[in-house]
N, C-alpha and C. Protein backbone atom coordinates (compact mmCIF):
# COMPACT_ATOMS: atom_id res chain seq x y z
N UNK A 1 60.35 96.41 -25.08
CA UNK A 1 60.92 95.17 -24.56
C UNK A 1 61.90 95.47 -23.46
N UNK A 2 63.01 96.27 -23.83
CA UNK A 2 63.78 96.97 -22.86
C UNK A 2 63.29 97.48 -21.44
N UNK A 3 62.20 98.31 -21.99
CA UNK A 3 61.07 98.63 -20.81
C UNK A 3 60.69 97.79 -19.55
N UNK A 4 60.39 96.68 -20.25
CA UNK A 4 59.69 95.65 -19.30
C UNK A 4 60.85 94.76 -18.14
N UNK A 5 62.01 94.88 -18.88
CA UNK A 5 63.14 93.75 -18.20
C UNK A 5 63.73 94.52 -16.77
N UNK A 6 63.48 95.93 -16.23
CA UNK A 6 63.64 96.23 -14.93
C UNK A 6 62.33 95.83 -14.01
N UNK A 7 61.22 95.47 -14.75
CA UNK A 7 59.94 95.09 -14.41
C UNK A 7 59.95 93.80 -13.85
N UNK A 8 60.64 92.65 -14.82
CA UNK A 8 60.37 91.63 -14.63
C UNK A 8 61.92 91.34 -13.26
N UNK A 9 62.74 91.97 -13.69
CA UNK A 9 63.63 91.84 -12.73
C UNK A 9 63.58 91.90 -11.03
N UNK A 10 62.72 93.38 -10.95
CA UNK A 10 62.09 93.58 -9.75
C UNK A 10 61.47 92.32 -9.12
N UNK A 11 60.24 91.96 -10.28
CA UNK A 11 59.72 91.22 -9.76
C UNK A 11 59.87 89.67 -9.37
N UNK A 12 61.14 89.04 -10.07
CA UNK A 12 62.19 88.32 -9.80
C UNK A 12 62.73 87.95 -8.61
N UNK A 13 63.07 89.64 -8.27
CA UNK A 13 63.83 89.84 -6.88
C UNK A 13 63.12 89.71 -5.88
N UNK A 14 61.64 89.92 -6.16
CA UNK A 14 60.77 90.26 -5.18
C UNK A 14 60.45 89.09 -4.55
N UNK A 15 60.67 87.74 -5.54
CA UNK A 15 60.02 86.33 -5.57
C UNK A 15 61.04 85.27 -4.43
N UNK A 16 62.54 86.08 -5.16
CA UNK A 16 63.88 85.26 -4.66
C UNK A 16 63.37 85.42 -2.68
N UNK A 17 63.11 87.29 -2.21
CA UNK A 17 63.23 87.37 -1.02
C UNK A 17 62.42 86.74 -0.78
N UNK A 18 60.80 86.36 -0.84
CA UNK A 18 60.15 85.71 -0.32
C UNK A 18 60.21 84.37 -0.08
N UNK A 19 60.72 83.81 -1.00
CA UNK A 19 61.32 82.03 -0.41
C UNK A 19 62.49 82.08 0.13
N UNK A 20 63.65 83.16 0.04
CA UNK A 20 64.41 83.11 1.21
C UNK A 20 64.08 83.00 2.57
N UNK A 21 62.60 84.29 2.59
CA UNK A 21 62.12 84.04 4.35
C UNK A 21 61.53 82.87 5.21
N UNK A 22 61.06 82.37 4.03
CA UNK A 22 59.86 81.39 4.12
C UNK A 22 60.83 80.36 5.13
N UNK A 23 62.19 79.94 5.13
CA UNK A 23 62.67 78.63 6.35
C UNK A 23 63.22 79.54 7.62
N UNK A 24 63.23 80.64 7.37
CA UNK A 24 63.27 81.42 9.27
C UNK A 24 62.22 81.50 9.26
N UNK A 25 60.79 81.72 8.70
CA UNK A 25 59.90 81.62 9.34
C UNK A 25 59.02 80.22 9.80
N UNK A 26 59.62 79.02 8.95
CA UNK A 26 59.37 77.91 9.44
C UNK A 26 60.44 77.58 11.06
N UNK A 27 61.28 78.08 11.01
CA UNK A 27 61.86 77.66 12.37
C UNK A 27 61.91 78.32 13.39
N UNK A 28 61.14 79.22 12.92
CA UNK A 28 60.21 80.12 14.42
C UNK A 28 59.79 79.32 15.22
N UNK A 29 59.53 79.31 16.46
CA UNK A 29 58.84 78.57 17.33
C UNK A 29 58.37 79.18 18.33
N UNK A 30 57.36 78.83 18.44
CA UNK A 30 56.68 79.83 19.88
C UNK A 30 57.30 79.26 20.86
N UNK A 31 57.57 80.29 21.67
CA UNK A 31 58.18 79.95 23.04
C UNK A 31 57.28 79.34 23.88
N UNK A 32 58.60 78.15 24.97
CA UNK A 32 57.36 77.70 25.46
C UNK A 32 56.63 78.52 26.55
N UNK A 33 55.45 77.70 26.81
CA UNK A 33 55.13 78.44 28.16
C UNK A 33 55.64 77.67 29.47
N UNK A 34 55.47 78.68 30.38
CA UNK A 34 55.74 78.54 31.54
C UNK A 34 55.14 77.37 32.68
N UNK A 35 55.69 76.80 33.00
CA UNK A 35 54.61 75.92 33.73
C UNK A 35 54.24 76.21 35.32
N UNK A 36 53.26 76.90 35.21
CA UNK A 36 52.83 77.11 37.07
C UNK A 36 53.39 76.49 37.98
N UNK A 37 54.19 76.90 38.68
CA UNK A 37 54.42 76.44 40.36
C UNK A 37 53.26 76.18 41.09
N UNK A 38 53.08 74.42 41.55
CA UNK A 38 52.24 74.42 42.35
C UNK A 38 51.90 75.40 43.69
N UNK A 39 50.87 75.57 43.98
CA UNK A 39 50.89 76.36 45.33
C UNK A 39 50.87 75.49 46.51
N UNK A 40 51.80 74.91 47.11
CA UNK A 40 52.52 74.38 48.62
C UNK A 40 51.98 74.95 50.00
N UNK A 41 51.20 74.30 50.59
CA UNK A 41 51.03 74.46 52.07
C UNK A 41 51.12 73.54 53.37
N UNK A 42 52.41 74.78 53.87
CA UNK A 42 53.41 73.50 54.78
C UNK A 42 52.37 73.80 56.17
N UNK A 43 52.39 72.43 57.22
CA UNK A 43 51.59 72.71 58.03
C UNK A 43 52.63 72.11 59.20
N UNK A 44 53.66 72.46 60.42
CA UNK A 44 54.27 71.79 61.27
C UNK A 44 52.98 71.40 62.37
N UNK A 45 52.70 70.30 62.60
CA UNK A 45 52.26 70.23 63.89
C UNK A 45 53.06 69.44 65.13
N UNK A 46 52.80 69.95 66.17
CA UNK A 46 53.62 69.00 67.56
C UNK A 46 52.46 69.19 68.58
N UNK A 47 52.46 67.75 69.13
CA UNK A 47 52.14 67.79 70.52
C UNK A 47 52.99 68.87 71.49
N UNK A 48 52.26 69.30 72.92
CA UNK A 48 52.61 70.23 73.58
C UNK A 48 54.00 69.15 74.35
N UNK A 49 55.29 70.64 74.43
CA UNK A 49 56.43 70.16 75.40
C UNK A 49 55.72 69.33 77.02
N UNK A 50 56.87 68.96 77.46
CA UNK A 50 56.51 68.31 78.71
C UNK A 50 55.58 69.30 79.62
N UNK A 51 54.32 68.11 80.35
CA UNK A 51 54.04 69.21 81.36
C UNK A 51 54.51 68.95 82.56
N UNK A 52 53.77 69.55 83.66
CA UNK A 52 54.44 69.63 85.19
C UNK A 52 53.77 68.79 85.83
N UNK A 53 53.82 67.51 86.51
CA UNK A 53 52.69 66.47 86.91
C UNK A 53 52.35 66.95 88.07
N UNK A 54 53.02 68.12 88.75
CA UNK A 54 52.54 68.32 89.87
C UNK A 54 52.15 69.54 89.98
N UNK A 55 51.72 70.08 89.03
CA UNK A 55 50.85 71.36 89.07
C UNK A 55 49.56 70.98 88.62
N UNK A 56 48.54 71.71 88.07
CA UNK A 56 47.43 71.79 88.44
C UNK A 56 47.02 70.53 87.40
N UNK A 57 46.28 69.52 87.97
CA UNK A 57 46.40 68.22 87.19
C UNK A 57 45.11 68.30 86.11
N UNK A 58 44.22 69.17 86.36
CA UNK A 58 43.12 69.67 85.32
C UNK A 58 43.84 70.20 83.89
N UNK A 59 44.66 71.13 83.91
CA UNK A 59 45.14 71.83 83.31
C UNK A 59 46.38 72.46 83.61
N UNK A 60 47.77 71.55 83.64
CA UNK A 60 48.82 71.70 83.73
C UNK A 60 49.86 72.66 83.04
N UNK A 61 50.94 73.28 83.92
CA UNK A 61 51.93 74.02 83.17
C UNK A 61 52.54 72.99 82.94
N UNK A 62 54.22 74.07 82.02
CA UNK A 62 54.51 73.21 81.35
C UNK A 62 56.17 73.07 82.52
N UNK A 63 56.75 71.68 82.38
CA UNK A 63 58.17 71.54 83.25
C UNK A 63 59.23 72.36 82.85
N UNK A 64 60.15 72.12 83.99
CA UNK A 64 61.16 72.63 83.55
C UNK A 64 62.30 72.25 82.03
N UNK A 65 62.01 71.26 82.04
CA UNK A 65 61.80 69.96 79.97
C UNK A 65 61.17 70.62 79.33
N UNK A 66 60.20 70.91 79.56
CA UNK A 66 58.91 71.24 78.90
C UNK A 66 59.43 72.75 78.41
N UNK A 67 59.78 73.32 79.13
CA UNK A 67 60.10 75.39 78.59
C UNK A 67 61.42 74.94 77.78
N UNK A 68 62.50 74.00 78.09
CA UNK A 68 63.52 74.12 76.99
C UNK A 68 63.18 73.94 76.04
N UNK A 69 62.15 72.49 75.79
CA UNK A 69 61.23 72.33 74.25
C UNK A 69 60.95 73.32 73.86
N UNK A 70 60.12 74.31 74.29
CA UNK A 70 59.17 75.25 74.37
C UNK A 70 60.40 76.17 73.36
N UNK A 71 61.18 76.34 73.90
CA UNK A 71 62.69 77.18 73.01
C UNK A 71 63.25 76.46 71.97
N UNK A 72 63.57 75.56 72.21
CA UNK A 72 64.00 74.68 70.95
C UNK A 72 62.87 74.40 69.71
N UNK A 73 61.48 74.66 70.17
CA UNK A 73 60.51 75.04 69.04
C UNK A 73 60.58 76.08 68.37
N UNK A 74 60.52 77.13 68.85
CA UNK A 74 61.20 78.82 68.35
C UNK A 74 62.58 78.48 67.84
N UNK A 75 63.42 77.67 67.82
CA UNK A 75 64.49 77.53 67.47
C UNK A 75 64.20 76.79 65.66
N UNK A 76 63.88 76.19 65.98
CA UNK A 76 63.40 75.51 64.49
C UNK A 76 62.89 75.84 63.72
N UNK A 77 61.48 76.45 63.83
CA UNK A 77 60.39 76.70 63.29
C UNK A 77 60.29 78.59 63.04
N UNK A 78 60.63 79.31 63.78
CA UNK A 78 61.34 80.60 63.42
C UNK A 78 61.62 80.99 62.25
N UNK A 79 62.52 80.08 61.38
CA UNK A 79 63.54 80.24 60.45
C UNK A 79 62.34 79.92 59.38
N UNK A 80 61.48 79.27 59.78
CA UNK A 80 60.40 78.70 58.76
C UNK A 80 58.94 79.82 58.34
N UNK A 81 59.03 81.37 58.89
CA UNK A 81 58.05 81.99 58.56
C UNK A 81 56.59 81.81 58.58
N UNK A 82 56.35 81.00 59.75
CA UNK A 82 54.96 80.84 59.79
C UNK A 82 54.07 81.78 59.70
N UNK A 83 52.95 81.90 59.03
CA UNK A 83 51.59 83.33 58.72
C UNK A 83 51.20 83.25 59.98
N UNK A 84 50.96 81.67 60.44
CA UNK A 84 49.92 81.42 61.79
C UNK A 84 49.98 80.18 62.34
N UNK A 85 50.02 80.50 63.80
CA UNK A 85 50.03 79.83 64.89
C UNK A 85 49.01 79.64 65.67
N UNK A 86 48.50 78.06 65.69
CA UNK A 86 46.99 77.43 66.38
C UNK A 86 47.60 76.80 67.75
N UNK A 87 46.69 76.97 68.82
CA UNK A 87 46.46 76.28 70.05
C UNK A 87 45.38 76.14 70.49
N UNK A 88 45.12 75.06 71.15
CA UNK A 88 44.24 74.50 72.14
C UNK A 88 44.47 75.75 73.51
N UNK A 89 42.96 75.40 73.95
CA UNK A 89 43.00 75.92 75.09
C UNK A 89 43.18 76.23 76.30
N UNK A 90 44.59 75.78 76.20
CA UNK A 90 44.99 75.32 77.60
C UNK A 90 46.71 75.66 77.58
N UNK A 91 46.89 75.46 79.31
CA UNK A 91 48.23 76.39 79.50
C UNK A 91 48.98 75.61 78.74
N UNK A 92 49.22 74.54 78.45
CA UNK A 92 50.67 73.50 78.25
C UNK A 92 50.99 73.59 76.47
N UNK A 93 49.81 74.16 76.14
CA UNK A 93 50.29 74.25 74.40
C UNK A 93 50.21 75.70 74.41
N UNK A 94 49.16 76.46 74.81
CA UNK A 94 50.10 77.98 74.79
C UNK A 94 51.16 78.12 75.56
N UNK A 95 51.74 77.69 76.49
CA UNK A 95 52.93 77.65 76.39
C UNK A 95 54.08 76.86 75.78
N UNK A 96 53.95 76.15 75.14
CA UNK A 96 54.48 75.67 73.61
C UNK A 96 55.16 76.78 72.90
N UNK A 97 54.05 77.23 72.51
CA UNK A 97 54.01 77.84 71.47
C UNK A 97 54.62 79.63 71.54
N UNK A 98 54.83 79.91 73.15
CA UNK A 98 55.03 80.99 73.62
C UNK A 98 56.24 81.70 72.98
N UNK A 99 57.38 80.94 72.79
CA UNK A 99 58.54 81.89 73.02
C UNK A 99 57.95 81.93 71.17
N UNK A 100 57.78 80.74 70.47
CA UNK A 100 57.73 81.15 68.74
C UNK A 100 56.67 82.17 68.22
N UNK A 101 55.56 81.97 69.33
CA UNK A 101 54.80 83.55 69.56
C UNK A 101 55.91 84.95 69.70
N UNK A 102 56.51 85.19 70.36
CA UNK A 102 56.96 86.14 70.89
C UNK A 102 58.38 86.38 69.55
N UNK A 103 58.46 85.33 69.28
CA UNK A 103 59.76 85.80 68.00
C UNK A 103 59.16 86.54 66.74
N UNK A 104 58.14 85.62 66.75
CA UNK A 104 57.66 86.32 65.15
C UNK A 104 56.25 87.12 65.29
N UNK A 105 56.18 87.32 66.35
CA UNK A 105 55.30 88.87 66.81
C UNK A 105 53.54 88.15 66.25
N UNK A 106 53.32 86.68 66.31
CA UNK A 106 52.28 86.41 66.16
C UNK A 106 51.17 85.70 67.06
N UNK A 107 50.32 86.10 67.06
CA UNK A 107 49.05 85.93 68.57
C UNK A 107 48.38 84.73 68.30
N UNK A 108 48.90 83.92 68.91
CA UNK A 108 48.22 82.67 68.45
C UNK A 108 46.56 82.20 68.23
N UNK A 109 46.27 81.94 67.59
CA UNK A 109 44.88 81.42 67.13
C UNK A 109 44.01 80.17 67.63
N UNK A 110 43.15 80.31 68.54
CA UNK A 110 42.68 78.99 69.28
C UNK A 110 42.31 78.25 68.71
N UNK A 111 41.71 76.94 68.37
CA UNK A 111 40.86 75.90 68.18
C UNK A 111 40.32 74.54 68.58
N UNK A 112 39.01 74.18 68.29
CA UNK A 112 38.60 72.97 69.19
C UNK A 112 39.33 71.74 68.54
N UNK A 113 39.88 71.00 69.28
CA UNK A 113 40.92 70.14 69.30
C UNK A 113 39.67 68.72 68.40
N UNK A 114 38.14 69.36 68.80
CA UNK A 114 37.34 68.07 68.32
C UNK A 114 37.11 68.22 67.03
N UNK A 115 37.58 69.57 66.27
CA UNK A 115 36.90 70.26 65.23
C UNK A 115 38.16 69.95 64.19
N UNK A 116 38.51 69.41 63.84
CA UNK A 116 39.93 69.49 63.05
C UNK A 116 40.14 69.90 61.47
N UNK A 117 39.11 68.99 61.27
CA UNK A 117 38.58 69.11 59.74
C UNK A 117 38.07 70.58 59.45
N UNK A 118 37.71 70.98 60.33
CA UNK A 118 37.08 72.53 60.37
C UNK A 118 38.35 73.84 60.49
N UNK A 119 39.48 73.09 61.41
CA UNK A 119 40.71 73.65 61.13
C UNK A 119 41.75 73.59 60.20
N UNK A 120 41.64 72.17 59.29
CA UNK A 120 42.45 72.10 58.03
C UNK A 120 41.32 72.90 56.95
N UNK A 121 40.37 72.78 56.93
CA UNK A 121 39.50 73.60 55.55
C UNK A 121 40.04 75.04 55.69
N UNK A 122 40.14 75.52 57.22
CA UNK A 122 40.56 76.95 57.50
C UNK A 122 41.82 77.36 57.05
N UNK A 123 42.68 76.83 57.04
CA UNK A 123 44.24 76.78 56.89
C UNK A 123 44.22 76.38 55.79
N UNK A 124 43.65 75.65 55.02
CA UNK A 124 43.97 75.43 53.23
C UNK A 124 43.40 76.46 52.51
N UNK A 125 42.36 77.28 53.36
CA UNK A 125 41.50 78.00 52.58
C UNK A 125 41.98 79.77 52.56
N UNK A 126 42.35 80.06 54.23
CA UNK A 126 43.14 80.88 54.39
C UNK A 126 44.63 81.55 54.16
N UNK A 127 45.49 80.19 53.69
CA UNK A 127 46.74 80.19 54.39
C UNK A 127 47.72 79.33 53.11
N UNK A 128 46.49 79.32 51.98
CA UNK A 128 47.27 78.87 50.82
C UNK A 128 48.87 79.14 50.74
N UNK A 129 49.68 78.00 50.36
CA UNK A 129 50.62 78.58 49.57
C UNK A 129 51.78 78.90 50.91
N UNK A 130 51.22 78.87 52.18
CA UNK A 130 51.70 79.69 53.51
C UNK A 130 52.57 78.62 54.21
N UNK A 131 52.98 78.69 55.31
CA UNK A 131 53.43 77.82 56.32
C UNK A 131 52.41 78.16 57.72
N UNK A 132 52.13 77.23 58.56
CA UNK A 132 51.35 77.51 60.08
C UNK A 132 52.07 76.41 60.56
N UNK A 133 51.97 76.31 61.70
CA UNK A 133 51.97 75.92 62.88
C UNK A 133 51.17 75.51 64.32
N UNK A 134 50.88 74.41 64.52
CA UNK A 134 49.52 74.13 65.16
C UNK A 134 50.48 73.02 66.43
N UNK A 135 49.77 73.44 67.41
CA UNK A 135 50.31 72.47 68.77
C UNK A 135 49.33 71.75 69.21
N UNK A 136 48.97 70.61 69.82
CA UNK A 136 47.84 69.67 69.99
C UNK A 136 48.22 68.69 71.04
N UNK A 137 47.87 67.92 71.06
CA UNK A 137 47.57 66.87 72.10
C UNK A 137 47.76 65.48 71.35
N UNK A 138 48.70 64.65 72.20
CA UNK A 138 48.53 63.24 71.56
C UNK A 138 47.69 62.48 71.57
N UNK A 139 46.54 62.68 71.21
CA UNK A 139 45.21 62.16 71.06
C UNK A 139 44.48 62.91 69.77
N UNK A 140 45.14 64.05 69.44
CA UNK A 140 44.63 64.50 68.06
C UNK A 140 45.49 65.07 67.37
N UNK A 141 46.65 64.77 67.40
CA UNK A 141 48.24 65.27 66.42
C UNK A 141 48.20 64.38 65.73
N UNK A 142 47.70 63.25 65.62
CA UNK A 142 47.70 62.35 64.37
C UNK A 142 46.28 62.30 63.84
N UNK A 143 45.19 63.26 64.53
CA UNK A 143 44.19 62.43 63.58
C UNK A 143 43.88 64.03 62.70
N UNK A 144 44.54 65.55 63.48
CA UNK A 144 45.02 66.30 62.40
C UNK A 144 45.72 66.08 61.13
N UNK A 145 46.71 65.37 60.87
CA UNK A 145 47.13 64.74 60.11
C UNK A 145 46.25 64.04 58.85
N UNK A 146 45.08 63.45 59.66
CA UNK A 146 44.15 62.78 58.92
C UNK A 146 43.01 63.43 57.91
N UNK A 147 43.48 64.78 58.86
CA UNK A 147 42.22 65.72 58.28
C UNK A 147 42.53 66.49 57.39
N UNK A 148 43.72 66.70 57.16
CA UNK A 148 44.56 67.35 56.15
C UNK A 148 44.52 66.51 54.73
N UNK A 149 44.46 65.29 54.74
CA UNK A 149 44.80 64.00 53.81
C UNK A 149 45.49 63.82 53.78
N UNK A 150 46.83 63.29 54.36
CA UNK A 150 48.25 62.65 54.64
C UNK A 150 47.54 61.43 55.63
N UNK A 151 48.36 60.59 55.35
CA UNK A 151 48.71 59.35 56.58
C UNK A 151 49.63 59.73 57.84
N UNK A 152 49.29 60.10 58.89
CA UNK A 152 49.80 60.16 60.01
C UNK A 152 51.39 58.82 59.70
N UNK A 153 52.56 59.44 59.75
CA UNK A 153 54.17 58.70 59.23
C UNK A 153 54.13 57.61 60.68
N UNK A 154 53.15 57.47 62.08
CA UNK A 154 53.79 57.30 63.05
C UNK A 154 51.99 56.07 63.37
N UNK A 155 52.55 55.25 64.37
CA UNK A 155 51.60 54.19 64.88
C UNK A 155 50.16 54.95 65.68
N UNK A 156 51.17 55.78 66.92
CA UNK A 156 50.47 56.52 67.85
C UNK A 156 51.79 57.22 68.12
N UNK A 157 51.56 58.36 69.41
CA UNK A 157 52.23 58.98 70.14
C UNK A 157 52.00 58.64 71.88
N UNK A 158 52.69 58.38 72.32
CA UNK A 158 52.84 57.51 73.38
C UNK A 158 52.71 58.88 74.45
N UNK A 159 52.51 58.47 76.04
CA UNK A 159 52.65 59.41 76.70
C UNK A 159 53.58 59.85 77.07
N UNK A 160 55.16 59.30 77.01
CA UNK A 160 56.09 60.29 77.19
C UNK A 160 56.65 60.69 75.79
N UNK A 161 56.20 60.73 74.91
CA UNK A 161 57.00 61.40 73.74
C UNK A 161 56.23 62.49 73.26
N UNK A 162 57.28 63.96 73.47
CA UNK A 162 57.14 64.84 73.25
C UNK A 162 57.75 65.73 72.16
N UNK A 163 58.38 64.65 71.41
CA UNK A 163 59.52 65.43 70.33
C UNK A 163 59.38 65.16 68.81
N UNK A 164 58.13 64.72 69.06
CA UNK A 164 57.76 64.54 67.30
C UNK A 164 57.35 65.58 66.94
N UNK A 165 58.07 65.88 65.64
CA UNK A 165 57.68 67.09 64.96
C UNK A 165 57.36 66.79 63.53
N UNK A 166 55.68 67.23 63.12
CA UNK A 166 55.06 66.60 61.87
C UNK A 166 55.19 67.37 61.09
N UNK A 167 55.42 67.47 59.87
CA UNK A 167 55.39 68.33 58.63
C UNK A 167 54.46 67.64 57.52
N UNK A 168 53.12 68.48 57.55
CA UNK A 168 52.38 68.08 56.36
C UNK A 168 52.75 68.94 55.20
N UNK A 169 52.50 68.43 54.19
CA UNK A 169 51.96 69.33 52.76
C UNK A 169 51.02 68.89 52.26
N UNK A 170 51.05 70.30 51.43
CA UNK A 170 49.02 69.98 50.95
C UNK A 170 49.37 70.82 49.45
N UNK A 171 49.34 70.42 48.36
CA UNK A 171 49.71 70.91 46.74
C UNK A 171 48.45 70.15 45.85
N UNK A 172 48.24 71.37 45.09
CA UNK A 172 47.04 71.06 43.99
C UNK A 172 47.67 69.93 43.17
N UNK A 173 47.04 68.56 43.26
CA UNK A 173 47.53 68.46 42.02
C UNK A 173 48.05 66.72 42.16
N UNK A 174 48.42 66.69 43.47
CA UNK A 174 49.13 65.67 44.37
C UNK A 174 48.59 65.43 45.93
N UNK A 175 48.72 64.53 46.41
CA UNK A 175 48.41 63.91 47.20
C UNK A 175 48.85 64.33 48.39
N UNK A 176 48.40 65.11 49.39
CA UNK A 176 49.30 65.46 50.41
C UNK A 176 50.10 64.65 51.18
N UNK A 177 51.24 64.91 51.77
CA UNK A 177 52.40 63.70 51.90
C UNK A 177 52.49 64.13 53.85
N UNK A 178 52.69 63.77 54.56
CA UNK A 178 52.97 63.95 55.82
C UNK A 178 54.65 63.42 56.51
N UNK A 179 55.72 63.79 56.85
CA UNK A 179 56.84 63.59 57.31
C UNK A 179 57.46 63.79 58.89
N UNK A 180 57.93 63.00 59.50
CA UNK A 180 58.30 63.48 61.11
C UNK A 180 59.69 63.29 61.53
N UNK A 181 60.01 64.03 62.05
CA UNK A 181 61.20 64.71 62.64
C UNK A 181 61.09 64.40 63.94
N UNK A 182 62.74 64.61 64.67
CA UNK A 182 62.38 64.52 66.13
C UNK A 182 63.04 66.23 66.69
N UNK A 183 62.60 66.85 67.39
CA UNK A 183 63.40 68.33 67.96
C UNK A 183 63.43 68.16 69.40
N UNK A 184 64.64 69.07 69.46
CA UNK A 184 64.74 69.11 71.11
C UNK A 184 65.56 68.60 71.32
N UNK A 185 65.93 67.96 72.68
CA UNK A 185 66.69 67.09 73.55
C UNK A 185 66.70 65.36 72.89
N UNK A 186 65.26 65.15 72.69
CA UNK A 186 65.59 63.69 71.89
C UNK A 186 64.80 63.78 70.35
N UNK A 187 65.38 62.56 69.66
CA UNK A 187 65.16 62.49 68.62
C UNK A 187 64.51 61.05 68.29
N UNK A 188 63.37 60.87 67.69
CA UNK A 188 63.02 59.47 67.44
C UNK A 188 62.96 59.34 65.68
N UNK A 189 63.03 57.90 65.48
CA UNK A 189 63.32 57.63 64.04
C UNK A 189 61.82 57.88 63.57
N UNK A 190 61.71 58.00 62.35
CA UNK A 190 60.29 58.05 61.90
C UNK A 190 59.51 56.37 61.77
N UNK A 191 58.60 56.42 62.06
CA UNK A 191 57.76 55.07 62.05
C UNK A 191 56.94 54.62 60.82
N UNK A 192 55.81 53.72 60.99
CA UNK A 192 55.10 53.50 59.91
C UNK A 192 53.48 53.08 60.11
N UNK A 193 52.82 53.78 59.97
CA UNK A 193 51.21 54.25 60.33
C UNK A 193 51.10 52.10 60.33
N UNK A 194 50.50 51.70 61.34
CA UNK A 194 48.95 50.58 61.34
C UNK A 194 47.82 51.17 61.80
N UNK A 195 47.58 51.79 62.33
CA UNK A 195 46.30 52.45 62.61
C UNK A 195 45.85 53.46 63.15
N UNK A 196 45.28 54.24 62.63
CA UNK A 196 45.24 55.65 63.19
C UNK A 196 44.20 55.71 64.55
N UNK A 197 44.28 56.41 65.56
CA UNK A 197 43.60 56.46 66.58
C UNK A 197 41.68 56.72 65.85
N UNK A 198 40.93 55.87 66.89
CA UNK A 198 39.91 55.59 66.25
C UNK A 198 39.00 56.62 66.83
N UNK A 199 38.90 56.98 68.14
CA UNK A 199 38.14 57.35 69.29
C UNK A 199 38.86 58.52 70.06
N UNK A 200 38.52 59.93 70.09
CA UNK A 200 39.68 60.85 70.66
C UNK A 200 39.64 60.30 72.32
N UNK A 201 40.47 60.13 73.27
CA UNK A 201 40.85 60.11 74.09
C UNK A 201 41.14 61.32 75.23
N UNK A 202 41.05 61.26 76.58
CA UNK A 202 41.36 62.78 77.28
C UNK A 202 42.82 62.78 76.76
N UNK A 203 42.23 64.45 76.67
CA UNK A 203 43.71 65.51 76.49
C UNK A 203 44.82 64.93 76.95
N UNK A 204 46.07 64.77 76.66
CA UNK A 204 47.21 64.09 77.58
C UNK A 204 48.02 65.29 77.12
């Protein structure tokens, strides 16, 4: 009888620890998980700085307006790490785009100004997650916009305004949103889309 009572004691003890553990292991909790950061792709686009009306009227440089823009773009957009920089083929947006070429040591990338949709699939597909930079013409800076899936923020772009500066995003998940700024010398308030250009128009 004696025998048995360090037996039953043990096994007593053995019983007590196990329902002691049993409420820390109910208030365990798996940690949570983490929730993915969408992947964000910022896209600035601007029409080209002023050009020169009296240089070559096919295919114009850009004014003496036109090269301070041209700096005050590198001034802004610099700080913003672009992967890549798009232009049209022509002097007045590579030179745009020149001095922010020359800061961040990147060779700008051409494209057809008619092809757009073919340039946002490229840049969402390439450039995930990235920032670029694309210069255009006010006849297709808003319908880029369009091709991205944002609403162009603005009516049109008129022929003397040269200081709108567009910021798209493009995130899994959400709706891409489009925003405009003014840089440079002037600044305009942001507007509110009635209709997006229907028909591209010559280069301006």
């Amino acid at each position: 009888m004696t025998a048995r009572f360090p037996f039953r004691l043990l096994f007593l003890l053995a019983v007590l620890a196990g329902l002691a553990s049993r409420p820390v292991a109910a208030q365990t909790k798996a940690a949570p998980k983490t929730k993915a950061k969408p992947i964000v792709t910022t896209i600035y686009i601007v029409r080209h700085a002023e050009k020169d009306s009296t240089s070559n009227p096919a295919d114009p440089a850009l004014s003496a307006v036109g090269q301070v823009r041209a700096q005050a773009l590198r001034q802004t957009l610099e700080r913003r790490h672009p992967a890549a920089l798009f232009t049209t083929n022509t002097v007045r947006t590579r030179a745009t785009l020149a001095p922010l070429a020359a800061a961040t040591k990147l060779e700008p990338k051409e494209y057809d100004p008619r092809r757009g949709r073919d340039l946002a699939d490229l840049i969402l597909k390439d450039y995930a997650g990235k920032s670029v930079v694309i210069v255009g013409h006010s006849n297709n800076v808003l319908s880029l916009i369009d091709d991205f899936g944002a609403v162009p923020p603005v009516d049109e772009i008129a022929d003397n305004e040269y200081d709108y500066l567009f910021t798209v995003r493009v995130a899994d998940g959400v709706s891409p949103t489009a925003e405009v700024r003014g840089y440079g010398a002037e600044r305009k308030p942001a507007g509110k889309l009635k209709a997006a250009p229907a028909a591209m128009a010559p280069m301006k």
